[in-house]
PDB file of N, CA and C in Angstrom:
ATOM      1  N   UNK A   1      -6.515  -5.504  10.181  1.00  0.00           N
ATOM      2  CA  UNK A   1      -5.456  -4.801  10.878  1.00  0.00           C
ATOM      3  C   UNK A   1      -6.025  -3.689  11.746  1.00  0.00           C
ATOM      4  N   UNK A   2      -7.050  -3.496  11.250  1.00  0.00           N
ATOM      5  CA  UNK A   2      -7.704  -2.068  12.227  1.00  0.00           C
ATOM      6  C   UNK A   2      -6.447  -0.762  13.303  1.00  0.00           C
ATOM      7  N   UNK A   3      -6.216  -0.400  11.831  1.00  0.00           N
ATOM      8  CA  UNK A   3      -5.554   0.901  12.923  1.00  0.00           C
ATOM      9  C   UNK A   3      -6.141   2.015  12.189  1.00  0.00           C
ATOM     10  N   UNK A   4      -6.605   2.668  13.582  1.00  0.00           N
ATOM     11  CA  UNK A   4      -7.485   3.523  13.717  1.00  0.00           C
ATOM     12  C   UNK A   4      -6.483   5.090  13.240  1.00  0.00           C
ATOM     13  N   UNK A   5      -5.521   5.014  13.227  1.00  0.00           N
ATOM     14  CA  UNK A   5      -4.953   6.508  13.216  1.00  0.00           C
ATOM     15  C   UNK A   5      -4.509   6.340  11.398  1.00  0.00           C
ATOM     16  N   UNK A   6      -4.365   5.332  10.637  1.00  0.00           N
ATOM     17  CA  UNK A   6      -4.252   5.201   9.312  1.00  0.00           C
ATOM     18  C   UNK A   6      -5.619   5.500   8.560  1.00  0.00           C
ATOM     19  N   UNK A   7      -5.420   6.416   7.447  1.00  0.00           N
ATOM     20  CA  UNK A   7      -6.485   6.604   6.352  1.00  0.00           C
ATOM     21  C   UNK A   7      -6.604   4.758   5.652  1.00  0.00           C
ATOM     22  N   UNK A   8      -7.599   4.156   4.878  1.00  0.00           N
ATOM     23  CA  UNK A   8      -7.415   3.009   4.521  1.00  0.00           C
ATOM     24  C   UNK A   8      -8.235   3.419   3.107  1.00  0.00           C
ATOM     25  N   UNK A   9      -7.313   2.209   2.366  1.00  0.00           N
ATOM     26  CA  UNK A   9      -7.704   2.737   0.551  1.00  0.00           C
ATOM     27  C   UNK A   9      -7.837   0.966   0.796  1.00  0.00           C
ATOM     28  N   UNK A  10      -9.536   1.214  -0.285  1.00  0.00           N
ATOM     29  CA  UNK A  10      -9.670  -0.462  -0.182  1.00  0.00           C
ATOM     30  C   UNK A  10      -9.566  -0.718  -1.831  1.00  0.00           C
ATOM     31  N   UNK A  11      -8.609  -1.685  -2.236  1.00  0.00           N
ATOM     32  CA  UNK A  11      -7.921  -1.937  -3.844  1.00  0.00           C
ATOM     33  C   UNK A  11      -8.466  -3.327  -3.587  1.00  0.00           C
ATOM     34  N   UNK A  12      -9.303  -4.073  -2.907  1.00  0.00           N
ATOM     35  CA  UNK A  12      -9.967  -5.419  -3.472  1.00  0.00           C
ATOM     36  C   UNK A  12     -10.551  -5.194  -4.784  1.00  0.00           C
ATOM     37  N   UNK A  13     -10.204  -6.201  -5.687  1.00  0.00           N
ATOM     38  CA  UNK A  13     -10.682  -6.156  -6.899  1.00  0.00           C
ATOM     39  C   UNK A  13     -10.324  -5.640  -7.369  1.00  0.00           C
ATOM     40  N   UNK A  14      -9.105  -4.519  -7.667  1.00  0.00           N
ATOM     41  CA  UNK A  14      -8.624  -3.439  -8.624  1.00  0.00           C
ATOM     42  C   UNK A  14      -7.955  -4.154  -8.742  1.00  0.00           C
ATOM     43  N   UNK A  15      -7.374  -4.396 -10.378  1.00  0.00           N
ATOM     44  CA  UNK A  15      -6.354  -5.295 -10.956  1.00  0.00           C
ATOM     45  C   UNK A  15      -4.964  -4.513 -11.286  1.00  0.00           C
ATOM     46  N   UNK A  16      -4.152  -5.280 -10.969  1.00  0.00           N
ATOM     47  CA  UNK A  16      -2.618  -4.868 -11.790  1.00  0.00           C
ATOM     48  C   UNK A  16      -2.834  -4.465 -12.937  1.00  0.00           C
ATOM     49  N   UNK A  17      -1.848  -2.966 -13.042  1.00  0.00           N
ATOM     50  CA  UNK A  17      -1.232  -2.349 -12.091  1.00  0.00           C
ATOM     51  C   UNK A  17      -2.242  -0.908 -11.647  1.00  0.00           C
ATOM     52  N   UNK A  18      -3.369  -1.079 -11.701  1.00  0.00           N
ATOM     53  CA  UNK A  18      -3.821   0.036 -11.660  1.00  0.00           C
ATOM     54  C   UNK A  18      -4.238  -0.068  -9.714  1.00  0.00           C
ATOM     55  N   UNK A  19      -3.946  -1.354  -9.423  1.00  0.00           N
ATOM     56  CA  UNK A  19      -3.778  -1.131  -7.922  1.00  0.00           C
ATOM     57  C   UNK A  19      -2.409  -0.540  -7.591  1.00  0.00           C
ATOM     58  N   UNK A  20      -1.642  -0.569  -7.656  1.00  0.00           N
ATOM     59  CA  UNK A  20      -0.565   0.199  -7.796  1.00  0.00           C
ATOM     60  C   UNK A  20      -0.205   1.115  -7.652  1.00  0.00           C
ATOM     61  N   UNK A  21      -0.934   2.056  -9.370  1.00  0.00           N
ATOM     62  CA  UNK A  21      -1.030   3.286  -9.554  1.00  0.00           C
ATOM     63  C   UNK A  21      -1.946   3.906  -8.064  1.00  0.00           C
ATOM     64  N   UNK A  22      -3.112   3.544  -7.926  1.00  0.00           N
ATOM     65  CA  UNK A  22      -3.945   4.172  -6.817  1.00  0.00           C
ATOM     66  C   UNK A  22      -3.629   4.165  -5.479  1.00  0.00           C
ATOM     67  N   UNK A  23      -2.643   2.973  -5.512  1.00  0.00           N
ATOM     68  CA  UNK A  23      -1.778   3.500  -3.459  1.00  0.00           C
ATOM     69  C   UNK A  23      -0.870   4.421  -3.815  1.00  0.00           C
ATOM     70  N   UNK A  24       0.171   4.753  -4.757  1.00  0.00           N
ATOM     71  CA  UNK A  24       0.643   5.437  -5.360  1.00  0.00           C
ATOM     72  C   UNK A  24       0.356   6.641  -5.286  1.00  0.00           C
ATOM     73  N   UNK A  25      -0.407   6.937  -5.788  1.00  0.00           N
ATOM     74  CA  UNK A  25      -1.403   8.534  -5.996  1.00  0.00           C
ATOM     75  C   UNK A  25      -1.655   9.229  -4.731  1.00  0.00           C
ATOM     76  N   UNK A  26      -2.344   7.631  -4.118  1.00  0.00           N
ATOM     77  CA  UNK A  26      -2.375   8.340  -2.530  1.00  0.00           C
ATOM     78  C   UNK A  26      -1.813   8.668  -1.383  1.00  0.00           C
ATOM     79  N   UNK A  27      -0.811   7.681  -1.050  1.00  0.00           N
ATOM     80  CA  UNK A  27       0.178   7.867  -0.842  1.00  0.00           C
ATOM     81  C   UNK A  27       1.483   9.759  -1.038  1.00  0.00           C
ATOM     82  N   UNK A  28       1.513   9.715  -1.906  1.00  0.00           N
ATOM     83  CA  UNK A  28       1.799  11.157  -2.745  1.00  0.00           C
ATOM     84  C   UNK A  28       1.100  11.956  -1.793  1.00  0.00           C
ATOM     85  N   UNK A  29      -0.422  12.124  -1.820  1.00  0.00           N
ATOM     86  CA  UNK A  29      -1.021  13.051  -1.458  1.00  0.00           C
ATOM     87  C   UNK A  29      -0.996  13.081  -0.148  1.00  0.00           C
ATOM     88  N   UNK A  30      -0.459  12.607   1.164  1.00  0.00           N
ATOM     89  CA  UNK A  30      -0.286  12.627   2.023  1.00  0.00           C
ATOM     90  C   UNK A  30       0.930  12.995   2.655  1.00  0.00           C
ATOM     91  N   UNK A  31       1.300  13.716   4.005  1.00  0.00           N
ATOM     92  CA  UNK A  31       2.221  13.777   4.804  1.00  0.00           C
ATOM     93  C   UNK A  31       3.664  13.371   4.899  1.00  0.00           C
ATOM     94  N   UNK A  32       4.774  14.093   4.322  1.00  0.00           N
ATOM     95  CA  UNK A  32       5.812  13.011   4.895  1.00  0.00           C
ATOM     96  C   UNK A  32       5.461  12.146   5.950  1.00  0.00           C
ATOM     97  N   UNK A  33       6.229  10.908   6.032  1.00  0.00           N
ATOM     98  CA  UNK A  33       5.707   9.680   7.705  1.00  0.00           C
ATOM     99  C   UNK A  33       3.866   9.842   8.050  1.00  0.00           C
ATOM    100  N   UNK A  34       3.198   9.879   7.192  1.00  0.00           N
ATOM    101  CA  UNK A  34       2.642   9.407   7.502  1.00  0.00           C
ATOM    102  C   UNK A  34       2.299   7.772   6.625  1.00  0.00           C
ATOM    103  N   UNK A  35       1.322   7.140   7.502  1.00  0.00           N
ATOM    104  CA  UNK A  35       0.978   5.938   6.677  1.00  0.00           C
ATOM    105  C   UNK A  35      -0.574   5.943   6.454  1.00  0.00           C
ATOM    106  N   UNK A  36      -0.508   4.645   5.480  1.00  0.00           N
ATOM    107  CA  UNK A  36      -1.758   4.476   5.017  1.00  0.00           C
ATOM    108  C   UNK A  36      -1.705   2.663   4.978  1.00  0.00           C
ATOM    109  N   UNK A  37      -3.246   2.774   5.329  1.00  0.00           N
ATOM    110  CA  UNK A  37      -3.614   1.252   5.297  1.00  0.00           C
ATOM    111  C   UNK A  37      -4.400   0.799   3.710  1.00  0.00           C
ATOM    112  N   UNK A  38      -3.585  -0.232   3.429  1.00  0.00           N
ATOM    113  CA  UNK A  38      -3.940  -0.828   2.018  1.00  0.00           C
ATOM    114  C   UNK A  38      -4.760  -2.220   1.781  1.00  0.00           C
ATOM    115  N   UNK A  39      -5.659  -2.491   1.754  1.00  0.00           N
ATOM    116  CA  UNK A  39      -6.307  -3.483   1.503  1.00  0.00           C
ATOM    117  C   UNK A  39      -6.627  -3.912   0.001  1.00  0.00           C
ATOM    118  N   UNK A  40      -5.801  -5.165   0.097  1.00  0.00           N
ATOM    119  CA  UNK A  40      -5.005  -5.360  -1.476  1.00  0.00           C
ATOM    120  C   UNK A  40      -5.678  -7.460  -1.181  1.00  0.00           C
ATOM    121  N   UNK A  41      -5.859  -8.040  -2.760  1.00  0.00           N
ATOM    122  CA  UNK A  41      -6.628  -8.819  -3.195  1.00  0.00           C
ATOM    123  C   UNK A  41      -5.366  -9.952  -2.987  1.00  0.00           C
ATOM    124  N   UNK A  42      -5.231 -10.912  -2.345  1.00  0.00           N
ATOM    125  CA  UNK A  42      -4.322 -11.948  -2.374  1.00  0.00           C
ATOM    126  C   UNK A  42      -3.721 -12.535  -3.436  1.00  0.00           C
ATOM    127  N   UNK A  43      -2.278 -13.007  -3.513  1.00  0.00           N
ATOM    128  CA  UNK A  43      -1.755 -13.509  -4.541  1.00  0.00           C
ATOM    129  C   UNK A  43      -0.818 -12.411  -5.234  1.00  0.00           C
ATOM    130  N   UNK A  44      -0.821 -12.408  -6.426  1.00  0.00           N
ATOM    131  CA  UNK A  44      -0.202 -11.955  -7.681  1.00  0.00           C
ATOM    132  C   UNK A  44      -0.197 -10.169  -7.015  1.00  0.00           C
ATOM    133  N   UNK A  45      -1.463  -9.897  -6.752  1.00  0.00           N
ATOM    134  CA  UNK A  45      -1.452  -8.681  -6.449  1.00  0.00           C
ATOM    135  C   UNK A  45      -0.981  -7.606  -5.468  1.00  0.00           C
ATOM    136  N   UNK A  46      -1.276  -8.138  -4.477  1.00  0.00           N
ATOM    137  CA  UNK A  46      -0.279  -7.813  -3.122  1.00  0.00           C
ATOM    138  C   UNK A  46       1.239  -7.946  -3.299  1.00  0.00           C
ATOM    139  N   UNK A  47       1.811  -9.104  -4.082  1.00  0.00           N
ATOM    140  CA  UNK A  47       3.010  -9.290  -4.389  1.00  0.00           C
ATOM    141  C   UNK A  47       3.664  -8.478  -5.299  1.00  0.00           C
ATOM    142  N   UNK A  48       2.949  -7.992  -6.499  1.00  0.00           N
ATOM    143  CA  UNK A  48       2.973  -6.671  -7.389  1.00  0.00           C
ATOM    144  C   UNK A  48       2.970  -5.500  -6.492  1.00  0.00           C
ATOM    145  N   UNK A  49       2.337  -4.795  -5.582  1.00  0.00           N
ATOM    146  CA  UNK A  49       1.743  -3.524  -4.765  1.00  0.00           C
ATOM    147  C   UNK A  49       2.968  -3.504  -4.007  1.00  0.00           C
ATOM    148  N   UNK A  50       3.158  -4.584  -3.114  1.00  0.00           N
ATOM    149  CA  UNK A  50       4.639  -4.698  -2.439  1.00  0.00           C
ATOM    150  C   UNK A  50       6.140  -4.110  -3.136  1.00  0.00           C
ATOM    151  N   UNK A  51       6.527  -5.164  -3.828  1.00  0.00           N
ATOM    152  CA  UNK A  51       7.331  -5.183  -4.829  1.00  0.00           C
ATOM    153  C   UNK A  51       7.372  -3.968  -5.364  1.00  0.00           C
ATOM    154  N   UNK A  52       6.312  -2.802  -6.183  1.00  0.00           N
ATOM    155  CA  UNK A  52       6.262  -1.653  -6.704  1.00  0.00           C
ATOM    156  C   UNK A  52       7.100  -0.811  -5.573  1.00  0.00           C
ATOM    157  N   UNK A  53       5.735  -0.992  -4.316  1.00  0.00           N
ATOM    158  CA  UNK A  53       5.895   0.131  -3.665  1.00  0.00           C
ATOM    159  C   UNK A  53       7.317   0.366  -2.709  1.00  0.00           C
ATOM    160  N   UNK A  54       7.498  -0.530  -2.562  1.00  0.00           N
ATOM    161  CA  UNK A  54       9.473  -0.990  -1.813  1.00  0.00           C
ATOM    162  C   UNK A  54      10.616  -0.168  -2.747  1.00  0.00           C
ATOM    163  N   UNK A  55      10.189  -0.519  -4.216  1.00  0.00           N
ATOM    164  CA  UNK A  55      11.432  -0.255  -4.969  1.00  0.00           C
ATOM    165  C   UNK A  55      11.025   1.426  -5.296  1.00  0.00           C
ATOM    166  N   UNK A  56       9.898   1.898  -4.792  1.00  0.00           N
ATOM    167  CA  UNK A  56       9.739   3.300  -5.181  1.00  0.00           C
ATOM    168  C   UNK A  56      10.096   3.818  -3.572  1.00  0.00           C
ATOM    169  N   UNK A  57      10.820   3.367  -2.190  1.00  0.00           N
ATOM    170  CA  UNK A  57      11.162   3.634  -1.546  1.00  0.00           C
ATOM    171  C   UNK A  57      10.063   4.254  -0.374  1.00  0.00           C
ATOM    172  N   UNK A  58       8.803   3.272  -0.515  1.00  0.00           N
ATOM    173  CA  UNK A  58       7.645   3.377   0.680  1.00  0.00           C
ATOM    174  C   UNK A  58       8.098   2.004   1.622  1.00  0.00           C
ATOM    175  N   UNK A  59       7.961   2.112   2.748  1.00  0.00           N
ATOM    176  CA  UNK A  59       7.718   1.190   3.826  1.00  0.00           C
ATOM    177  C   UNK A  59       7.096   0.699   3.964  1.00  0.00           C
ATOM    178  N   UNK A  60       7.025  -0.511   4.007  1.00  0.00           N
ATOM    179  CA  UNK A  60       5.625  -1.982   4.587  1.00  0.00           C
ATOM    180  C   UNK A  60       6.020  -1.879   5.917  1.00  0.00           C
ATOM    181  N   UNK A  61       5.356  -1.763   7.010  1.00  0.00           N
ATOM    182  CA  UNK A  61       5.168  -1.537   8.399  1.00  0.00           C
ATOM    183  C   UNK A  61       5.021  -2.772   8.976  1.00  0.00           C
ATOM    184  N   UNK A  62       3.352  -3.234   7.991  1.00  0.00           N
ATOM    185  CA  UNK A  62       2.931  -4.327   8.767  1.00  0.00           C
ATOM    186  C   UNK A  62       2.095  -5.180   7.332  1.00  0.00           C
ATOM    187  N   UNK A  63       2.155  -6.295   7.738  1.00  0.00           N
ATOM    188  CA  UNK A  63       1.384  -7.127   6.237  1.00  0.00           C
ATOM    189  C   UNK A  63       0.514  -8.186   7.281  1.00  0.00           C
ATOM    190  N   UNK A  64      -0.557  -8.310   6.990  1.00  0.00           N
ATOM    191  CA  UNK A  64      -1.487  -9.181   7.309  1.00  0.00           C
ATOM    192  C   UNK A  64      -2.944  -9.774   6.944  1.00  0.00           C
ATOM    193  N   UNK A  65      -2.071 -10.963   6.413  1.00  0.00           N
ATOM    194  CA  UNK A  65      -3.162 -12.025   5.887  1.00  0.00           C
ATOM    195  C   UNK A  65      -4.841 -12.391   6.172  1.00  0.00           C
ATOM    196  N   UNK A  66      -5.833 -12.358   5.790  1.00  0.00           N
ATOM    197  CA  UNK A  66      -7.120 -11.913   5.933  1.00  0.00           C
ATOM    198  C   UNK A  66      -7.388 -12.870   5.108  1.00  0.00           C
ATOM    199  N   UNK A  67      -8.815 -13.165   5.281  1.00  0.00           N
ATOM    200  CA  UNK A  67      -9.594 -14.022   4.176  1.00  0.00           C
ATOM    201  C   UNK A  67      -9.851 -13.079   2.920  1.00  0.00           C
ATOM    202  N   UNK A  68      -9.231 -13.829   1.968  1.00  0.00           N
ATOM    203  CA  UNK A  68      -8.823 -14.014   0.877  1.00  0.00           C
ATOM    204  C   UNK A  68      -8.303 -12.085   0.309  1.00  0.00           C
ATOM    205  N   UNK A  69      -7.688 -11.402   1.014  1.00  0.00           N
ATOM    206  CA  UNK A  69      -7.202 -10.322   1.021  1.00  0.00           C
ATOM    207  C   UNK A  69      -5.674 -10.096   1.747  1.00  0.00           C
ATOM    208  N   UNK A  70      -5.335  -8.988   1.752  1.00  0.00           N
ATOM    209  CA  UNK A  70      -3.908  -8.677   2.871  1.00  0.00           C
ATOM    210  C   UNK A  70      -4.256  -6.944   3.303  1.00  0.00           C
ATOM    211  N   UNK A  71      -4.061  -6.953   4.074  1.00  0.00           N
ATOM    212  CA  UNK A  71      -3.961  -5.421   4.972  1.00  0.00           C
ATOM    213  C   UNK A  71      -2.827  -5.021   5.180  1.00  0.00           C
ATOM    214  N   UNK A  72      -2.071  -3.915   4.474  1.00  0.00           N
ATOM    215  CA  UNK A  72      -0.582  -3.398   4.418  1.00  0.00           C
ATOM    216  C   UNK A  72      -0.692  -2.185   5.065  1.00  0.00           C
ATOM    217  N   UNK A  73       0.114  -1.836   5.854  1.00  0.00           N
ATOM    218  CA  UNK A  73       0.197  -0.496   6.833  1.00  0.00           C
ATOM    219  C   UNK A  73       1.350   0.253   6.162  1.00  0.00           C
ATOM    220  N   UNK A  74       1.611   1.324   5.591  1.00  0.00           N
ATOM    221  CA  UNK A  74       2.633   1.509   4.268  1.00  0.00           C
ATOM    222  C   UNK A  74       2.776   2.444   4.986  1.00  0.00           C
ATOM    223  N   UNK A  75       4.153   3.288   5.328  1.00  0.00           N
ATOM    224  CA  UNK A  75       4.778   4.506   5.634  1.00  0.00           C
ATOM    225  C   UNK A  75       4.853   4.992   4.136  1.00  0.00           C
ATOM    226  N   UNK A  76       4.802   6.382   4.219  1.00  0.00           N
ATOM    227  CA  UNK A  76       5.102   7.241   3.513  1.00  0.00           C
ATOM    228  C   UNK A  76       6.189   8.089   4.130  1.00  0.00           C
ATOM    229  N   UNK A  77       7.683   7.522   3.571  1.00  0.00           N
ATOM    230  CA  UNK A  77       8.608   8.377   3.845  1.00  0.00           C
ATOM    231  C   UNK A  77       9.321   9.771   3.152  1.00  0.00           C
ATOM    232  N   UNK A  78       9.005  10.285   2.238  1.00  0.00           N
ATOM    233  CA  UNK A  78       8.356  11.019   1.749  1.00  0.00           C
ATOM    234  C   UNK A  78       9.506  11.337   0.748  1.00  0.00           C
ATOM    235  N   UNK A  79       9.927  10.084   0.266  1.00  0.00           N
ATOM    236  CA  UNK A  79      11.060   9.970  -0.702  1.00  0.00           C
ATOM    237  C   UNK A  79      10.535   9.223  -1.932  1.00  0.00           C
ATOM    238  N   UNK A  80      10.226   9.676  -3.049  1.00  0.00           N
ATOM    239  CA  UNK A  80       9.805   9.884  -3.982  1.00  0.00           C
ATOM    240  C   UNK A  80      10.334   9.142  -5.131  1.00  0.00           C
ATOM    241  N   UNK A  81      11.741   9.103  -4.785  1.00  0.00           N
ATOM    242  CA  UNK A  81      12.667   9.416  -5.919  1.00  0.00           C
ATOM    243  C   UNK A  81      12.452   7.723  -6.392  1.00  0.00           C
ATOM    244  N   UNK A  82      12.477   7.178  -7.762  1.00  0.00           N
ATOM    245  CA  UNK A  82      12.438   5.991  -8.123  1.00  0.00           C
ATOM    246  C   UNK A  82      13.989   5.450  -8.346  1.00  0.00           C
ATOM    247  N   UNK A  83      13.943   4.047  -7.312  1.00  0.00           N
ATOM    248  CA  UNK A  83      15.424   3.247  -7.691  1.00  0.00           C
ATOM    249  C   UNK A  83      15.598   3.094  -8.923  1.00  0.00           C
TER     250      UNK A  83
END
């Protein structure tokens, strides 16, 4: 995905849910609106990271498929609050 104005957290290989927890964390520590780029392990996991991070009220921007990975561009809207 290469965007240059996003911080990028690379979670290849970090397993559920502790990929999760760590966009999570970081996420937090950043800017209302701003985003962050997530590089997350295909399958089960990306679908977990998604799924988490939607229902905790972060934005997927952009999702794109990579060899054998996904690159998520995640807004941080700086709403916290869990559905």
């Amino acid at each position: 995905m290469q965007n240059e104005s996003a911080p990028k957290l690379d979670l290849r290989g970090v397993k559920c849910p502790m990929n999760y927890v760590k966009a999570k964390l970081a996420l937090e520590k950043q800017d209302p609106e701003s985003s962050l780029e997530l590089l997350v392990d295909f399958g089960e996991s990306v679908e977990s990271v998604i799924k988490s991070l939607e229902k905790d009220g972060y934005k997927i921007e952009k999702f794109v498929e990579l060899e054998g990975f996904c690159s998520l561009l995640v807004r941080n809207l700086g709403n916290f609050n869990v559905k």
